[in-house]
PDB file of N, CA and C in Angstrom:
ATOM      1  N   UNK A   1       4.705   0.171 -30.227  1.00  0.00           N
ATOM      2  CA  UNK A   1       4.559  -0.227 -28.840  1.00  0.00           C
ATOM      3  C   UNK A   1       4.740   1.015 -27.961  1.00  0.00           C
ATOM      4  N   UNK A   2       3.967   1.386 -26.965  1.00  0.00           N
ATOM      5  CA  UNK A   2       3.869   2.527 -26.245  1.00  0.00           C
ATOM      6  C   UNK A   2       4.914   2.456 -25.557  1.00  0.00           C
ATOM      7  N   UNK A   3       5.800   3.356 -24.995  1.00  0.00           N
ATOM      8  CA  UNK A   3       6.698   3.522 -24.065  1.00  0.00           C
ATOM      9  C   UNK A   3       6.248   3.273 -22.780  1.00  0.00           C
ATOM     10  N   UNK A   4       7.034   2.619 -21.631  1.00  0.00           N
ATOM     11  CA  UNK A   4       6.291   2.879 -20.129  1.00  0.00           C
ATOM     12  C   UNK A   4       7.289   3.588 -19.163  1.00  0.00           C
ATOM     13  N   UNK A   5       7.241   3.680 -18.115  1.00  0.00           N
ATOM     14  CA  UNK A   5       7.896   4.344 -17.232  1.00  0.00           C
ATOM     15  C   UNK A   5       8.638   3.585 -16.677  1.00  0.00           C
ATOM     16  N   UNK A   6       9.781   3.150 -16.672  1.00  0.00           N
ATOM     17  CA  UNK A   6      10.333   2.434 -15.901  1.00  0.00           C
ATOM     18  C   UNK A   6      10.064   1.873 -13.900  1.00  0.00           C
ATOM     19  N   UNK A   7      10.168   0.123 -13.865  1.00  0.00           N
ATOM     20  CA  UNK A   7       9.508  -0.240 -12.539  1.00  0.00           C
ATOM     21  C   UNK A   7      10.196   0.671 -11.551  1.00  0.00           C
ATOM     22  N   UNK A   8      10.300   0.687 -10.356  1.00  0.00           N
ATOM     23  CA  UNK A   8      11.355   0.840  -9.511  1.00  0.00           C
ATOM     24  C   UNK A   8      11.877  -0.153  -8.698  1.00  0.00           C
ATOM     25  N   UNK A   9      12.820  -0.230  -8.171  1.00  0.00           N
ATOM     26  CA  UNK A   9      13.417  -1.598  -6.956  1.00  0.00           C
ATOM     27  C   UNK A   9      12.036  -1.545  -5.993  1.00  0.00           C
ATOM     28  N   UNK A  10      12.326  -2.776  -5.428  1.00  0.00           N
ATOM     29  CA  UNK A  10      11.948  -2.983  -4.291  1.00  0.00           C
ATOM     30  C   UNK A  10      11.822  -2.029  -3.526  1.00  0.00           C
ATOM     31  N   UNK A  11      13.032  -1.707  -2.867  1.00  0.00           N
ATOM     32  CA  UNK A  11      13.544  -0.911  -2.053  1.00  0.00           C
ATOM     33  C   UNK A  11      12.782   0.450  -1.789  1.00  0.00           C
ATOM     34  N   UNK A  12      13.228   0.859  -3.339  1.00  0.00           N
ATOM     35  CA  UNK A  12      12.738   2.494  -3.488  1.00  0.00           C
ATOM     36  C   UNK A  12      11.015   2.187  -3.174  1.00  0.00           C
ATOM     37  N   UNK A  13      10.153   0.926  -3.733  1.00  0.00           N
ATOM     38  CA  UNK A  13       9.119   1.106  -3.391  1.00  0.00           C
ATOM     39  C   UNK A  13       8.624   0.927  -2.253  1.00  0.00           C
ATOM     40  N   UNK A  14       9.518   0.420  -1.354  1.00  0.00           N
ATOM     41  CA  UNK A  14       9.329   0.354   0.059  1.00  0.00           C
ATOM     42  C   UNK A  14       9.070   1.713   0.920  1.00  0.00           C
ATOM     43  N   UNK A  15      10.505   2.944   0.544  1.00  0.00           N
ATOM     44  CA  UNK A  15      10.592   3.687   1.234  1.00  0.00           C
ATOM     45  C   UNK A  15       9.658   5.061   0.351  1.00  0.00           C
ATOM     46  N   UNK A  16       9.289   4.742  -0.990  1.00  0.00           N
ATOM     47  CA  UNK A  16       8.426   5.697  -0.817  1.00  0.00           C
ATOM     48  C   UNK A  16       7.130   5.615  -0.750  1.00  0.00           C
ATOM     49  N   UNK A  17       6.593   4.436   0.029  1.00  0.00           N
ATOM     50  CA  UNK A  17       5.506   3.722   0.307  1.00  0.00           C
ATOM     51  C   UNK A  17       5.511   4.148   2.165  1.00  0.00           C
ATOM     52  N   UNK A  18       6.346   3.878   2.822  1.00  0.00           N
ATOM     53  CA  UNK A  18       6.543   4.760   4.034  1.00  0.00           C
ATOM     54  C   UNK A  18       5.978   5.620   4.062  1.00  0.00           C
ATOM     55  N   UNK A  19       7.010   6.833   3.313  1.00  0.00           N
ATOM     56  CA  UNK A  19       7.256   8.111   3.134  1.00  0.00           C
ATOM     57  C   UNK A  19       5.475   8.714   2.801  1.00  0.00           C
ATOM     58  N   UNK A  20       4.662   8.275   2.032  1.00  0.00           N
ATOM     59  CA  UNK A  20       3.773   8.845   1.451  1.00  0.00           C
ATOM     60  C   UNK A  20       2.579   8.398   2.755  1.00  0.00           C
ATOM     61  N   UNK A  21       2.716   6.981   3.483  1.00  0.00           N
ATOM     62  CA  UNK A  21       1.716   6.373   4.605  1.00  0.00           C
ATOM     63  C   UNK A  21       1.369   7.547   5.834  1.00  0.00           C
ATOM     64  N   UNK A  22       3.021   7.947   5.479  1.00  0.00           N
ATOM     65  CA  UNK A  22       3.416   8.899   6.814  1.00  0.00           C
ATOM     66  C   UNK A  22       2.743  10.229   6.642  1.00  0.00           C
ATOM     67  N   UNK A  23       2.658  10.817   5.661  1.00  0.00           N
ATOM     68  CA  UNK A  23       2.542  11.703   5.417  1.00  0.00           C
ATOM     69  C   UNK A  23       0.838  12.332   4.853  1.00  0.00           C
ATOM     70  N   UNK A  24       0.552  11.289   3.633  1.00  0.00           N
ATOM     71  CA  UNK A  24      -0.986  11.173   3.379  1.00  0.00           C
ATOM     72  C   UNK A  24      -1.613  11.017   3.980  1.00  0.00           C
ATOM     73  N   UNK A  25      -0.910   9.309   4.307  1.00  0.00           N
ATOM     74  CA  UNK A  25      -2.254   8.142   4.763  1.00  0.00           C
ATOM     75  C   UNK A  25      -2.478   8.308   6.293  1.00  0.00           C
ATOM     76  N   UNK A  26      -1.802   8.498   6.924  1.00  0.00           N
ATOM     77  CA  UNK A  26      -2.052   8.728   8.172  1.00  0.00           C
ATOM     78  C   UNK A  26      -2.500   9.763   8.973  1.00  0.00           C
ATOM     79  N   UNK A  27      -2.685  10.565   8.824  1.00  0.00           N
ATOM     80  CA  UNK A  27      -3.332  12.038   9.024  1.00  0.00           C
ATOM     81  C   UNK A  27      -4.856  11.484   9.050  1.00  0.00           C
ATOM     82  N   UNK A  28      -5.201  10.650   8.041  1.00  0.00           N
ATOM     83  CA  UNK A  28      -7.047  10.700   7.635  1.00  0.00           C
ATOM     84  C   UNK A  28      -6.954   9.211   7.846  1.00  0.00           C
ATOM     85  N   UNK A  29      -6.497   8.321   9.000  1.00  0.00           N
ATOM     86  CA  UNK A  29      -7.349   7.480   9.667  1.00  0.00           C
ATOM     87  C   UNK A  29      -7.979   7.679  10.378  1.00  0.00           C
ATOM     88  N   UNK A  30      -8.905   6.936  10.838  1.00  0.00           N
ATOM     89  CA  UNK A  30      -9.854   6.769  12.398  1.00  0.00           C
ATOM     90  C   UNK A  30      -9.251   5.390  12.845  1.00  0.00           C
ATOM     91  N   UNK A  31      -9.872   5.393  14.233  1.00  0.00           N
ATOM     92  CA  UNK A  31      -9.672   4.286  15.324  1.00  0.00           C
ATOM     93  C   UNK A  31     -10.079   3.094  14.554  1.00  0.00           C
ATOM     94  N   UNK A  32     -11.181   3.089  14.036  1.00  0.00           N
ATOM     95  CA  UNK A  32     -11.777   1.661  13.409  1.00  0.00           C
ATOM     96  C   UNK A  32     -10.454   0.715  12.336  1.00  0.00           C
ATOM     97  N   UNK A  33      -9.761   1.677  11.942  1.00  0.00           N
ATOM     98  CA  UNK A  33      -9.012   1.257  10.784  1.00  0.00           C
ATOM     99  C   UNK A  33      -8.186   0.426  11.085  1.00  0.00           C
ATOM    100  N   UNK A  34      -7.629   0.651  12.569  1.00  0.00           N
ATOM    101  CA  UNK A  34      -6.692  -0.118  12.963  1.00  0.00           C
ATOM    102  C   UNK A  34      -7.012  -1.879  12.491  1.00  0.00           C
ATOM    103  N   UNK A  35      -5.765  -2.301  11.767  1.00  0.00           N
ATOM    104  CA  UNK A  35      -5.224  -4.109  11.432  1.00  0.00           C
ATOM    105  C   UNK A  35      -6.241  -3.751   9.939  1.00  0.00           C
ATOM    106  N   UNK A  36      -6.612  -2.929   9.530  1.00  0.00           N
ATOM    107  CA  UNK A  36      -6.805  -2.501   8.277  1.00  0.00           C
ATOM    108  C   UNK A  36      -5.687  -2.862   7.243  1.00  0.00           C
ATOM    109  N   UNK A  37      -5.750  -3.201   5.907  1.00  0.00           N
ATOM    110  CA  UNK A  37      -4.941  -3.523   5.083  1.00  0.00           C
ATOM    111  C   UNK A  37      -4.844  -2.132   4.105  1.00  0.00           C
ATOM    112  N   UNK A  38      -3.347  -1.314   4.023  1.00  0.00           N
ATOM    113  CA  UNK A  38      -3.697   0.201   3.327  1.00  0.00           C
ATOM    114  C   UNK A  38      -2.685  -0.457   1.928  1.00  0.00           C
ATOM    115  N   UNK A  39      -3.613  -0.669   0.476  1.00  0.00           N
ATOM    116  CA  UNK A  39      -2.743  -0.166  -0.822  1.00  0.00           C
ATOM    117  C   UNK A  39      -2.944   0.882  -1.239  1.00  0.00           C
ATOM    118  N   UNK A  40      -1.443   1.381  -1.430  1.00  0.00           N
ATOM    119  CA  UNK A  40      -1.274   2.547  -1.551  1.00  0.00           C
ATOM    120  C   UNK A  40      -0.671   2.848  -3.404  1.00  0.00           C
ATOM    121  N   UNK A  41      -0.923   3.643  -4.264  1.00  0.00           N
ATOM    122  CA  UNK A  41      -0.269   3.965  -5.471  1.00  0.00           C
ATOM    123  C   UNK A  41       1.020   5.031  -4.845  1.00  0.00           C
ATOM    124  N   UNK A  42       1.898   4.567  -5.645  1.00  0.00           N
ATOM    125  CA  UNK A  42       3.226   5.448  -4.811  1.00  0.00           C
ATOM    126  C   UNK A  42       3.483   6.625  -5.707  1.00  0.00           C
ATOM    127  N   UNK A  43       2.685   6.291  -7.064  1.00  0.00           N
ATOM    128  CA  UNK A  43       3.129   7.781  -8.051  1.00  0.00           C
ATOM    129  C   UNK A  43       1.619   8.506  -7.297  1.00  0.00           C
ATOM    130  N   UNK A  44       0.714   8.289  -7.408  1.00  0.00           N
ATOM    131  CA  UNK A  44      -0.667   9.143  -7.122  1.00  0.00           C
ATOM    132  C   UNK A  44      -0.688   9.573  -5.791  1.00  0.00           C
ATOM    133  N   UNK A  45      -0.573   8.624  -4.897  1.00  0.00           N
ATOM    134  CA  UNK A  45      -0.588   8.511  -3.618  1.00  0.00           C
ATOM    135  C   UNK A  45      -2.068   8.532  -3.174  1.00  0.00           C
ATOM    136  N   UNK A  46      -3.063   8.198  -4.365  1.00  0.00           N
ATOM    137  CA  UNK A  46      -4.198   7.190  -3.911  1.00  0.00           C
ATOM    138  C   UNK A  46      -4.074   5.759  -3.065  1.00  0.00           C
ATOM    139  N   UNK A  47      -5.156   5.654  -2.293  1.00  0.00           N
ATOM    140  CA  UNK A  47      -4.904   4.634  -1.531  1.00  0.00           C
ATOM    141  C   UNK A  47      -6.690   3.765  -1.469  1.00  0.00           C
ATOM    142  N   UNK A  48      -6.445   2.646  -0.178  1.00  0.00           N
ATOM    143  CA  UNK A  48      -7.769   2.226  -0.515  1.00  0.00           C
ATOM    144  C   UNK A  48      -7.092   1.267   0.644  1.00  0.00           C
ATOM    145  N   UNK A  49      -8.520   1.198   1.647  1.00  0.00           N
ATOM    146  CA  UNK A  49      -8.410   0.664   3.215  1.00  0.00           C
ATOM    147  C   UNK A  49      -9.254  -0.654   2.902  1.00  0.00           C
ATOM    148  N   UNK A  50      -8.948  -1.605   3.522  1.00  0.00           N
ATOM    149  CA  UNK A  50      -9.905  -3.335   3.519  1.00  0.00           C
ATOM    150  C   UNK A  50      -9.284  -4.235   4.371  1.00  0.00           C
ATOM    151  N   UNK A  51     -10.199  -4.888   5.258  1.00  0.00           N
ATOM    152  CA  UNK A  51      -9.795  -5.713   5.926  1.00  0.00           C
ATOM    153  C   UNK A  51      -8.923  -7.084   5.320  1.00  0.00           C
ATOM    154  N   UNK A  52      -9.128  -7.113   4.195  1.00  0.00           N
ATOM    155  CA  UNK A  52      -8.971  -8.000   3.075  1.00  0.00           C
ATOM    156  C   UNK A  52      -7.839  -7.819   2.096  1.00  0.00           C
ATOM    157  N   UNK A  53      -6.559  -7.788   2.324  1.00  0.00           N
ATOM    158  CA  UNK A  53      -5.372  -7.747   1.347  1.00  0.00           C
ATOM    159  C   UNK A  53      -6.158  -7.289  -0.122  1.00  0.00           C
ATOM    160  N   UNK A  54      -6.394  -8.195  -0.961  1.00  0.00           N
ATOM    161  CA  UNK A  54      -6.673  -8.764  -2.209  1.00  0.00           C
ATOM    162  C   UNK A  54      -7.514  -7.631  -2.607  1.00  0.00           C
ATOM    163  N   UNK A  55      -8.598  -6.877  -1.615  1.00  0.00           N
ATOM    164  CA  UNK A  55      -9.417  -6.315  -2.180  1.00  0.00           C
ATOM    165  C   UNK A  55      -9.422  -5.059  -2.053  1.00  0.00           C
ATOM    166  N   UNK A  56      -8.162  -4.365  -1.264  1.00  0.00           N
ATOM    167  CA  UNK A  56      -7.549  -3.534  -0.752  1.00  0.00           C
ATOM    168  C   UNK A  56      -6.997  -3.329  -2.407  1.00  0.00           C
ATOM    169  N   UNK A  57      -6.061  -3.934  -2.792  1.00  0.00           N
ATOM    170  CA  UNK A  57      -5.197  -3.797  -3.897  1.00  0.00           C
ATOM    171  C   UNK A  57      -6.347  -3.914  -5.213  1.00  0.00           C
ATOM    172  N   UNK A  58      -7.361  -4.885  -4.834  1.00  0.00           N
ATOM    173  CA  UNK A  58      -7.796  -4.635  -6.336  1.00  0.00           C
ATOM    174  C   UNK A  58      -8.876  -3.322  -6.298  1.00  0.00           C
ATOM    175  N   UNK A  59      -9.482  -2.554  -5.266  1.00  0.00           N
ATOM    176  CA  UNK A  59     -10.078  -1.774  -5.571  1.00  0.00           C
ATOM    177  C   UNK A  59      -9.592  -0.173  -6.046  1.00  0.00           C
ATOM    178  N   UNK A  60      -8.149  -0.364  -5.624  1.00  0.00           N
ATOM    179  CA  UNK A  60      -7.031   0.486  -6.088  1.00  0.00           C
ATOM    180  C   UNK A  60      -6.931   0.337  -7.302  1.00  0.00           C
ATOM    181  N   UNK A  61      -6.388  -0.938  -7.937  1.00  0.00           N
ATOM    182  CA  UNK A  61      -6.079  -0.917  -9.330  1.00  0.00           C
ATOM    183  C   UNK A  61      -7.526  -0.454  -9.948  1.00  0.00           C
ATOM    184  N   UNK A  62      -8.814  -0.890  -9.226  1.00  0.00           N
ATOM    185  CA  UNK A  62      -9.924  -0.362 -10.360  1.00  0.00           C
ATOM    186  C   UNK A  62      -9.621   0.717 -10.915  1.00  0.00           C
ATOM    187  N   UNK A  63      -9.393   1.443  -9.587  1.00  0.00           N
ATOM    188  CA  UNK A  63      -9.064   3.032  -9.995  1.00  0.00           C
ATOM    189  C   UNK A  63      -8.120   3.722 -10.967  1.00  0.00           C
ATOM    190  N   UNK A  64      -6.931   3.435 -10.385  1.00  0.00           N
ATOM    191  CA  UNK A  64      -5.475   2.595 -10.878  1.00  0.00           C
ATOM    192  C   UNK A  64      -5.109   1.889 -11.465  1.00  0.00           C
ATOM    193  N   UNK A  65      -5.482   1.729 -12.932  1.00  0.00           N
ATOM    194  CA  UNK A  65      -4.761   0.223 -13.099  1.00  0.00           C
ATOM    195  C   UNK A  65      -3.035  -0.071 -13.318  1.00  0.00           C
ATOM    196  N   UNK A  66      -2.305   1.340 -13.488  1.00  0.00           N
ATOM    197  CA  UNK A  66      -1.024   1.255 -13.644  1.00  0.00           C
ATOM    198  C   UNK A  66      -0.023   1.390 -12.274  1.00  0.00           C
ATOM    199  N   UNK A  67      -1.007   1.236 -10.973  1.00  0.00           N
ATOM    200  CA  UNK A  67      -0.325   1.413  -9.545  1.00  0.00           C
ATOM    201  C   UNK A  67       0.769   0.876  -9.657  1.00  0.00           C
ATOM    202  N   UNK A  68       1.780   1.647  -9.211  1.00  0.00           N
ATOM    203  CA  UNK A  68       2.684   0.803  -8.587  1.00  0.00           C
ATOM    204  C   UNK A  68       2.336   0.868  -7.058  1.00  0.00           C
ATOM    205  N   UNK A  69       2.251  -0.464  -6.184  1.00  0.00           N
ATOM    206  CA  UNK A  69       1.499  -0.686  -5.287  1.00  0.00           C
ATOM    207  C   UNK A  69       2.692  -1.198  -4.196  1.00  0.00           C
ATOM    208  N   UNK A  70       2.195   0.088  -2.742  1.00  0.00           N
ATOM    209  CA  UNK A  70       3.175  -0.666  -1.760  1.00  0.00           C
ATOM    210  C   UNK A  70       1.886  -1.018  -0.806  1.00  0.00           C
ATOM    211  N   UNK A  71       1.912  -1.781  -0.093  1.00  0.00           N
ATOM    212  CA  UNK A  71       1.316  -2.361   0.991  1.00  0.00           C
ATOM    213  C   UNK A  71       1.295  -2.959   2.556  1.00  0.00           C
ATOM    214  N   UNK A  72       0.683  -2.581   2.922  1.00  0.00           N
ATOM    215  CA  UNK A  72       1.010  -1.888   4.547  1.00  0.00           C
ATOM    216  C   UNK A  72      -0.373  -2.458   5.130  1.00  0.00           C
ATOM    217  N   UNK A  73       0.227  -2.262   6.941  1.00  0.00           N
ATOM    218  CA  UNK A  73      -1.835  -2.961   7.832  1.00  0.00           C
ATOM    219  C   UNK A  73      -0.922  -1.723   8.622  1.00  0.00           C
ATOM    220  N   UNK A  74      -2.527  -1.180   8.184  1.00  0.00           N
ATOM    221  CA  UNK A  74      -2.565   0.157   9.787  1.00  0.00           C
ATOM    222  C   UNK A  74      -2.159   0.019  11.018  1.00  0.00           C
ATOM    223  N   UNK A  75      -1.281   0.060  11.960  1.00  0.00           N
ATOM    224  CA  UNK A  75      -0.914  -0.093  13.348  1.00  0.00           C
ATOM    225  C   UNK A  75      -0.243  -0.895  13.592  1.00  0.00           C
ATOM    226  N   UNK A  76       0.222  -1.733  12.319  1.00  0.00           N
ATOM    227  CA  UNK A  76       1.346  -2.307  11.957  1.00  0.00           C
ATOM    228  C   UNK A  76       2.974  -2.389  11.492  1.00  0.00           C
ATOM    229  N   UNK A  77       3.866  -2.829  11.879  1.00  0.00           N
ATOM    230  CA  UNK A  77       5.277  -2.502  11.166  1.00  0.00           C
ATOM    231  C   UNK A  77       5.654  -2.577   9.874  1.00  0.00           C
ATOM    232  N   UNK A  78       4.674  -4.173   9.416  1.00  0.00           N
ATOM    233  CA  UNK A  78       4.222  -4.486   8.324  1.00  0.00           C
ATOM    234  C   UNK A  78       3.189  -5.316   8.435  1.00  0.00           C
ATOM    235  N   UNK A  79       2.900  -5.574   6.555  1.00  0.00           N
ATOM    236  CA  UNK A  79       1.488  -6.050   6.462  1.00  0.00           C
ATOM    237  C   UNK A  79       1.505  -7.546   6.798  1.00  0.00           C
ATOM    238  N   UNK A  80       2.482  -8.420   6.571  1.00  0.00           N
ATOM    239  CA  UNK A  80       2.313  -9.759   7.384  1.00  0.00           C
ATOM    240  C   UNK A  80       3.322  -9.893   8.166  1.00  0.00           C
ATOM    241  N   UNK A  81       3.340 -11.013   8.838  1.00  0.00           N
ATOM    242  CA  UNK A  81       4.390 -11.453  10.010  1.00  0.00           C
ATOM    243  C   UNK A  81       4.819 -12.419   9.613  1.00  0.00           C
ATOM    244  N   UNK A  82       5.654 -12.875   9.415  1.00  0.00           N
ATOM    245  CA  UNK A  82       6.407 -14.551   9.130  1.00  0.00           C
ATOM    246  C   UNK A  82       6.986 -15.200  10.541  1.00  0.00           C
ATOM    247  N   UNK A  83       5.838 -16.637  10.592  1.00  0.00           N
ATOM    248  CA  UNK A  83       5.796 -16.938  12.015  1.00  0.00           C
ATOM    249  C   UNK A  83       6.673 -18.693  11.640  1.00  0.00           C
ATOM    250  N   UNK A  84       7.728 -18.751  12.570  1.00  0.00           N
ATOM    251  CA  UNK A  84       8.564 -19.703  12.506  1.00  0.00           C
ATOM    252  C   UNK A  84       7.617 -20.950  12.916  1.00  0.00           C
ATOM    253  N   UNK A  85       7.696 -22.028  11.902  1.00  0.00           N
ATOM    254  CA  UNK A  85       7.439 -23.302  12.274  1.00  0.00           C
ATOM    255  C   UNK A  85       8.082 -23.866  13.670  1.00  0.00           C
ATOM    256  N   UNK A  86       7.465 -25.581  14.056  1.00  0.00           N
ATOM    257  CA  UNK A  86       7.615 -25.831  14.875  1.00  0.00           C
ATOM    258  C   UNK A  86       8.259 -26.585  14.699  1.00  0.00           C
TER     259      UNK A  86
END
């Protein structure tokens, strides 16, 4: 059985999912991108822009299939909002 690399927390994939948005991913947007959905690989720091969650992440893994994947919307704090019932 092949060895793998161990996952990381949450956490750590949070902040080096930041860390890499800040630094990569954001430099090489345009205006259009904005409410864009960005998955990002946090070891490669390949990424892949879609209006579309699902297809954001799967056109990454095409590439990628071992991403570890953080996920983010351009001009956003984060990628969804959790909106309180009524």
């Amino acid at each position: 059985m092949p060895l793998t690399e161990p996952r990381r927390n949450p956490e750590e994939v949070a902040r080096m999912g930041v860390d890499l948005y800040d630094r990569q991913v954001r430099p090489k947007l345009q205006s259009d991108d904005d409410g864009k959905f960005v998955a990002l690989d946090i070891k490669t720091g390949e990424f892949e822009l879609n209006q579309d969650d699902y297809q954001a992440v799967a056109r990454l893994r095409s590439r990628c299939p071992s991403a570890e994947v953080w996920l983010g919307r351009v001009g956003e704090p984060a990628a969804y909002r959790m909106r309180r019932g009524r």
